[in-house]
Each structure stands twice: as C-alpha cells, then as structure tokens.
C-alpha atoms as a PDB file:
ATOM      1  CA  UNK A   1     110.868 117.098  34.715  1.00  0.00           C
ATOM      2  CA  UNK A   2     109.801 116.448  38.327  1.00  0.00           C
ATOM      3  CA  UNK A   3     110.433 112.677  39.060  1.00  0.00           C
ATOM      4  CA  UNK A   4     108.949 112.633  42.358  1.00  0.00           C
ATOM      5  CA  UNK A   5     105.862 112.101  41.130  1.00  0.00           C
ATOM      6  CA  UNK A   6     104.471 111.842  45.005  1.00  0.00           C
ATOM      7  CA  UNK A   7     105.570 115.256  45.929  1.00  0.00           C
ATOM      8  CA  UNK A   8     102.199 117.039  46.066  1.00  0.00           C
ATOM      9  CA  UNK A   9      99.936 114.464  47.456  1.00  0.00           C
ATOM     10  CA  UNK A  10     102.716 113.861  50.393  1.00  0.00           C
ATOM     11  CA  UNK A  11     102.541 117.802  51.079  1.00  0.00           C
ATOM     12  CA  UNK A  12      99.271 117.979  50.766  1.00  0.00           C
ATOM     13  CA  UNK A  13      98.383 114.888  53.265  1.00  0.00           C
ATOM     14  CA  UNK A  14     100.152 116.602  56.640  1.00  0.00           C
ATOM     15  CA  UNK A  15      97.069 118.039  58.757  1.00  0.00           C
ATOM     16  CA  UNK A  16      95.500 121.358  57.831  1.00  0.00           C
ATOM     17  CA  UNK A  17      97.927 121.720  54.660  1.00  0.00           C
ATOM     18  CA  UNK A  18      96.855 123.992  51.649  1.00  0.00           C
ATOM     19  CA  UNK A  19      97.924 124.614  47.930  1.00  0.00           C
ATOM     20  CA  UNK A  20      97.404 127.933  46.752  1.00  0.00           C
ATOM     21  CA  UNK A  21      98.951 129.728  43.256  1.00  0.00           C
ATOM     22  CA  UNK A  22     101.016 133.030  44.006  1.00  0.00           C
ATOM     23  CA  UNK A  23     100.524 134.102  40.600  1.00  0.00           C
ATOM     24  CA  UNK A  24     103.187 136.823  40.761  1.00  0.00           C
ATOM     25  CA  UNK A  25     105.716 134.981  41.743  1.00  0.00           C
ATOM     26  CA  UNK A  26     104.570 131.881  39.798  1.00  0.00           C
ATOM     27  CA  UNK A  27     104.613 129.424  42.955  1.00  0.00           C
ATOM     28  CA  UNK A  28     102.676 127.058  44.235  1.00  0.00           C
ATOM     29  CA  UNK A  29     102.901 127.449  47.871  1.00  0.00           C
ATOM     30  CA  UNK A  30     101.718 124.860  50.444  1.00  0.00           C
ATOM     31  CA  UNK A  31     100.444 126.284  53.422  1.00  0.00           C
ATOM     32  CA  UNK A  32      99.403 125.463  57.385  1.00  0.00           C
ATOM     33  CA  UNK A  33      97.327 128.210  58.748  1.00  0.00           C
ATOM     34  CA  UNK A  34      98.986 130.995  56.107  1.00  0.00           C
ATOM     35  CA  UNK A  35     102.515 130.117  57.025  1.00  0.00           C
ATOM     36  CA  UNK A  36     104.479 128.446  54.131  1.00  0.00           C
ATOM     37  CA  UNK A  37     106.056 125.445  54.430  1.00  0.00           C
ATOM     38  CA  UNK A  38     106.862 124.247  51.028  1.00  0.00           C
ATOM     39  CA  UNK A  39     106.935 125.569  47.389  1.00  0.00           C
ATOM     40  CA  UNK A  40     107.573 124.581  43.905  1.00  0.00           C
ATOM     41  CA  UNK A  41     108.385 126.687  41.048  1.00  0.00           C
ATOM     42  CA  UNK A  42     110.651 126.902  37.766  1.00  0.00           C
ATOM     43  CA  UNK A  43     112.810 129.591  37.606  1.00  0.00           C
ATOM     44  CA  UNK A  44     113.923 131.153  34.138  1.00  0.00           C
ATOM     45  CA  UNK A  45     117.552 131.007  33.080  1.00  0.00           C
ATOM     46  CA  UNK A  46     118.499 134.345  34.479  1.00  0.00           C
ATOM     47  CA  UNK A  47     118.208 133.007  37.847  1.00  0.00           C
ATOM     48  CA  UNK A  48     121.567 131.339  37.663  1.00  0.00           C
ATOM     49  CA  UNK A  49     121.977 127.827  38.945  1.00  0.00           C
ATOM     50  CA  UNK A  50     118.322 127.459  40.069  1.00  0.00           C
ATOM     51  CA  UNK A  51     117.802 128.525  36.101  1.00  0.00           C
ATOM     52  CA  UNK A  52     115.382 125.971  34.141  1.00  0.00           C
ATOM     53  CA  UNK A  53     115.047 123.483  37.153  1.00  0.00           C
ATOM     54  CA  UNK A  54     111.902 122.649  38.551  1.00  0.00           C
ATOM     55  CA  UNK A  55     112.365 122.861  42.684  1.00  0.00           C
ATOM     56  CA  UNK A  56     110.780 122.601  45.830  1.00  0.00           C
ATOM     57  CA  UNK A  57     112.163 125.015  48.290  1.00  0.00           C
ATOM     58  CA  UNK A  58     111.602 123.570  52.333  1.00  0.00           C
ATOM     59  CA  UNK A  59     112.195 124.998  55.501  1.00  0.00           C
ATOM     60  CA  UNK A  60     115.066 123.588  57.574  1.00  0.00           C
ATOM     61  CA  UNK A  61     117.306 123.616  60.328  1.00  0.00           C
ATOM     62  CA  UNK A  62     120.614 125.327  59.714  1.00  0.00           C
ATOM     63  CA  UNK A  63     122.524 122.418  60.587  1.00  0.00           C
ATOM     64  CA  UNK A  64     120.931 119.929  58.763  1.00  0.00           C
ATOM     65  CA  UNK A  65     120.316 122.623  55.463  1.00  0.00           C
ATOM     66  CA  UNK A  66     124.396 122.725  55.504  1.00  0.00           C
ATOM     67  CA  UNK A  67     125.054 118.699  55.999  1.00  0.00           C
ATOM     68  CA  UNK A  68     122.395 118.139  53.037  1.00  0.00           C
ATOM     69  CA  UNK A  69     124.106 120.844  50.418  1.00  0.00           C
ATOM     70  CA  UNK A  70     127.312 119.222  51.395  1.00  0.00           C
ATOM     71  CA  UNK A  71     126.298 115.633  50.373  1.00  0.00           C
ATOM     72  CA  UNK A  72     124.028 116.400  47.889  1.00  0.00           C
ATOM     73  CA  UNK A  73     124.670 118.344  44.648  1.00  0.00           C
ATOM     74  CA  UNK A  74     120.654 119.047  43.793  1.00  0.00           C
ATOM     75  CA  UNK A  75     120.056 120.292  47.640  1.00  0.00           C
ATOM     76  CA  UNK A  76     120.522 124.259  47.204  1.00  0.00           C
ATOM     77  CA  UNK A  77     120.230 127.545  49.867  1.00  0.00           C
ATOM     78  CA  UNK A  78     116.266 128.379  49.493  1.00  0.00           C
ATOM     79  CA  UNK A  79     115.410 129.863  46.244  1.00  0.00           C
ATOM     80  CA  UNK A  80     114.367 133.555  46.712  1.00  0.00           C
ATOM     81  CA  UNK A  81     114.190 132.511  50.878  1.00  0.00           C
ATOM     82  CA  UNK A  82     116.480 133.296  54.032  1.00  0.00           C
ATOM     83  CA  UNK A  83     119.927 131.147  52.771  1.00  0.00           C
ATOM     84  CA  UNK A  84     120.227 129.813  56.302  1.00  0.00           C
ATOM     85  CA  UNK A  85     116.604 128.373  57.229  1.00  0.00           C
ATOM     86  CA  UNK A  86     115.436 127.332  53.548  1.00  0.00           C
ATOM     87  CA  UNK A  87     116.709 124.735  50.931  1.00  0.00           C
ATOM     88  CA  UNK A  88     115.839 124.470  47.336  1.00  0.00           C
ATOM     89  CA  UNK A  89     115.948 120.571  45.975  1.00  0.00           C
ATOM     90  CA  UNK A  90     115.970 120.136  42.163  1.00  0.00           C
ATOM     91  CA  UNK A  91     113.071 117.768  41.431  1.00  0.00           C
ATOM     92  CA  UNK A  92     115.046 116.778  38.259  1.00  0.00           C
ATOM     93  CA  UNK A  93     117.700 115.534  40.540  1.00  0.00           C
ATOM     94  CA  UNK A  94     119.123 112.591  42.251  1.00  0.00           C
ATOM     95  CA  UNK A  95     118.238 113.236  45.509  1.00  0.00           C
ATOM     96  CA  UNK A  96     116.509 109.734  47.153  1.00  0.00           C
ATOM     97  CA  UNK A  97     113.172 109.654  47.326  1.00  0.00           C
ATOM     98  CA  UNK A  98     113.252 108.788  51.396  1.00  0.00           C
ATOM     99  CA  UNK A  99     115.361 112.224  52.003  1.00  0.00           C
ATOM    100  CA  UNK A 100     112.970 114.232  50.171  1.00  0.00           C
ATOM    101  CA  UNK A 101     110.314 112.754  52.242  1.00  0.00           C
ATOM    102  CA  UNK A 102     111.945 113.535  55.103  1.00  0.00           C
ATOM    103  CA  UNK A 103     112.954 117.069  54.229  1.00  0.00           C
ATOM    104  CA  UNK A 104     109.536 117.860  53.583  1.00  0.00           C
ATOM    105  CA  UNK A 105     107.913 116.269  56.984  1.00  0.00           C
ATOM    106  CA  UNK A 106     110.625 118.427  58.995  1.00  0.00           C
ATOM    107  CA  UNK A 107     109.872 121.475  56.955  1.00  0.00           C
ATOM    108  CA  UNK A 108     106.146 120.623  58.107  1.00  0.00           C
ATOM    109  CA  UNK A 109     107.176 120.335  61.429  1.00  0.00           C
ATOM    110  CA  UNK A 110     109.084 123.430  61.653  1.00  0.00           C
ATOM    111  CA  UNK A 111     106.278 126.024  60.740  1.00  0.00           C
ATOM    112  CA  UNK A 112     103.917 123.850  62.736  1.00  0.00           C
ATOM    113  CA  UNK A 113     105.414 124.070  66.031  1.00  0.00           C
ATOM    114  CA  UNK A 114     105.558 127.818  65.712  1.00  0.00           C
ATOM    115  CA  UNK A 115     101.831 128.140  65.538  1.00  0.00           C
ATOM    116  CA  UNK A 116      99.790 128.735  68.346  1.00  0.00           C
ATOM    117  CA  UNK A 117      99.116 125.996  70.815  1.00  0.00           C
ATOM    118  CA  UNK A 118      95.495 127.054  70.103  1.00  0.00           C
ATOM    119  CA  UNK A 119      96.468 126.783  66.071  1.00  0.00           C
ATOM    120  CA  UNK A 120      98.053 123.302  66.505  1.00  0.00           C
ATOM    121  CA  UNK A 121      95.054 121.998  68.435  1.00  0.00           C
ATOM    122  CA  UNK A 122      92.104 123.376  65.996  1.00  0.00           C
ATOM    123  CA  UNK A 123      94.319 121.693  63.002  1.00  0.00           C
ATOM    124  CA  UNK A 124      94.778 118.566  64.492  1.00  0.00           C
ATOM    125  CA  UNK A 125      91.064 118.591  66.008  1.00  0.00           C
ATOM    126  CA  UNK A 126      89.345 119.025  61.883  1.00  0.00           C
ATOM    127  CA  UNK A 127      91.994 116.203  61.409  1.00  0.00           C
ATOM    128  CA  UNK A 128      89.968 113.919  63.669  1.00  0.00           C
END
C-alpha cells in the first residue's frame, strides 16, 4: 500500500515532467525530455528484498544515496538501476513524508541539469 498518497501529483508538478507506462517492465516512469527521473513499480517475490513492495526508485548523489540507506531501513540501492546513483524507497514504509519530498526534487534536479542549456530553457519557457 503506497501511503504517500501525494507522490504522483508532486512528480508530476516539476516543469516539463511526464508519466508514461513501460509495459514490459511494468513501470511507470516519470520523465523530463525522455530522461527518467523517477519510477514506481511492484516487484514480485522473486526479486528478493524489493519482493511485494510497492517503490519509487530516484536518482541521487552517491553520498547522500549511502547516508539515506544508512538511516533509513525502507531507502534501498535503485531497483533494477546503477547501485551507486539510484535509490529505491518502499512506499509502504516509514520514511517521512518531507525526505521523500526532497529525494524526489533532487532526483528532478539531477537529470535536469544534465539537459541541454537549450533543453532547460524550452522547459522552463512552456512553464511560463
């Protein structure tokens, strides 16, 4: 059960984001300019400790991915991602609500500032 029930609409509300269904891997990815940023999926038992949870795997700085799976039990390495730039947070966890929040603005943040200057500035102009 996913008991941040703001989750999508706070993804969803950073400029130029989009939600699209990758059917074969059963995610729903959220997007800026094709480059993921976020996604949320529930993995079947085999998968081990990420088994039966629903998550929401963010990008994130090495650092700070290591500091958060060190204080918090539902913070994860990135489900199915690169270990060292992706976390995986159990949205059936206890995880507060204002780290999530900020987990997912940085993971924003991230794969916007590796966009083209050009990218950044169309997004931001539609934004108004």
């Amino acid at each position: 059960m996913n008991r941040y029930d703001w989750l999508d609409e706070t993804l969803l509300r950073n400029p130029g984001a989009e939600k699209d269904y990758k059917e074969e891997w059963e995610w729903h990815r959220y997007l800026v300019d094709g480059k993921m940023f976020a996604a949320t999926c529930e993995p079947g038992q085999k998968y081990g400790i990420y088994g039966g949870h629903e998550l929401v795997t963010l990008k994130c700085e090495p650092m700070l991915s290591e500091l958060m799976r060190k204080e918090y039990a539902d913070i994860l390495p990135g489900f199915y991602m690169n270990k060292q730039n992706w976390i995986s947070v159990f949205l059936d966890g206890t995880v507060p609500d204002d780290v999530l929040r900020d987990l997912c603005g940085r993971s924003y943040r991230l794969v916007f500032e590796k966009l083209t200057k050009k990218a950044q500035r169309e997004i931001l102009e539609k934004q108004g």
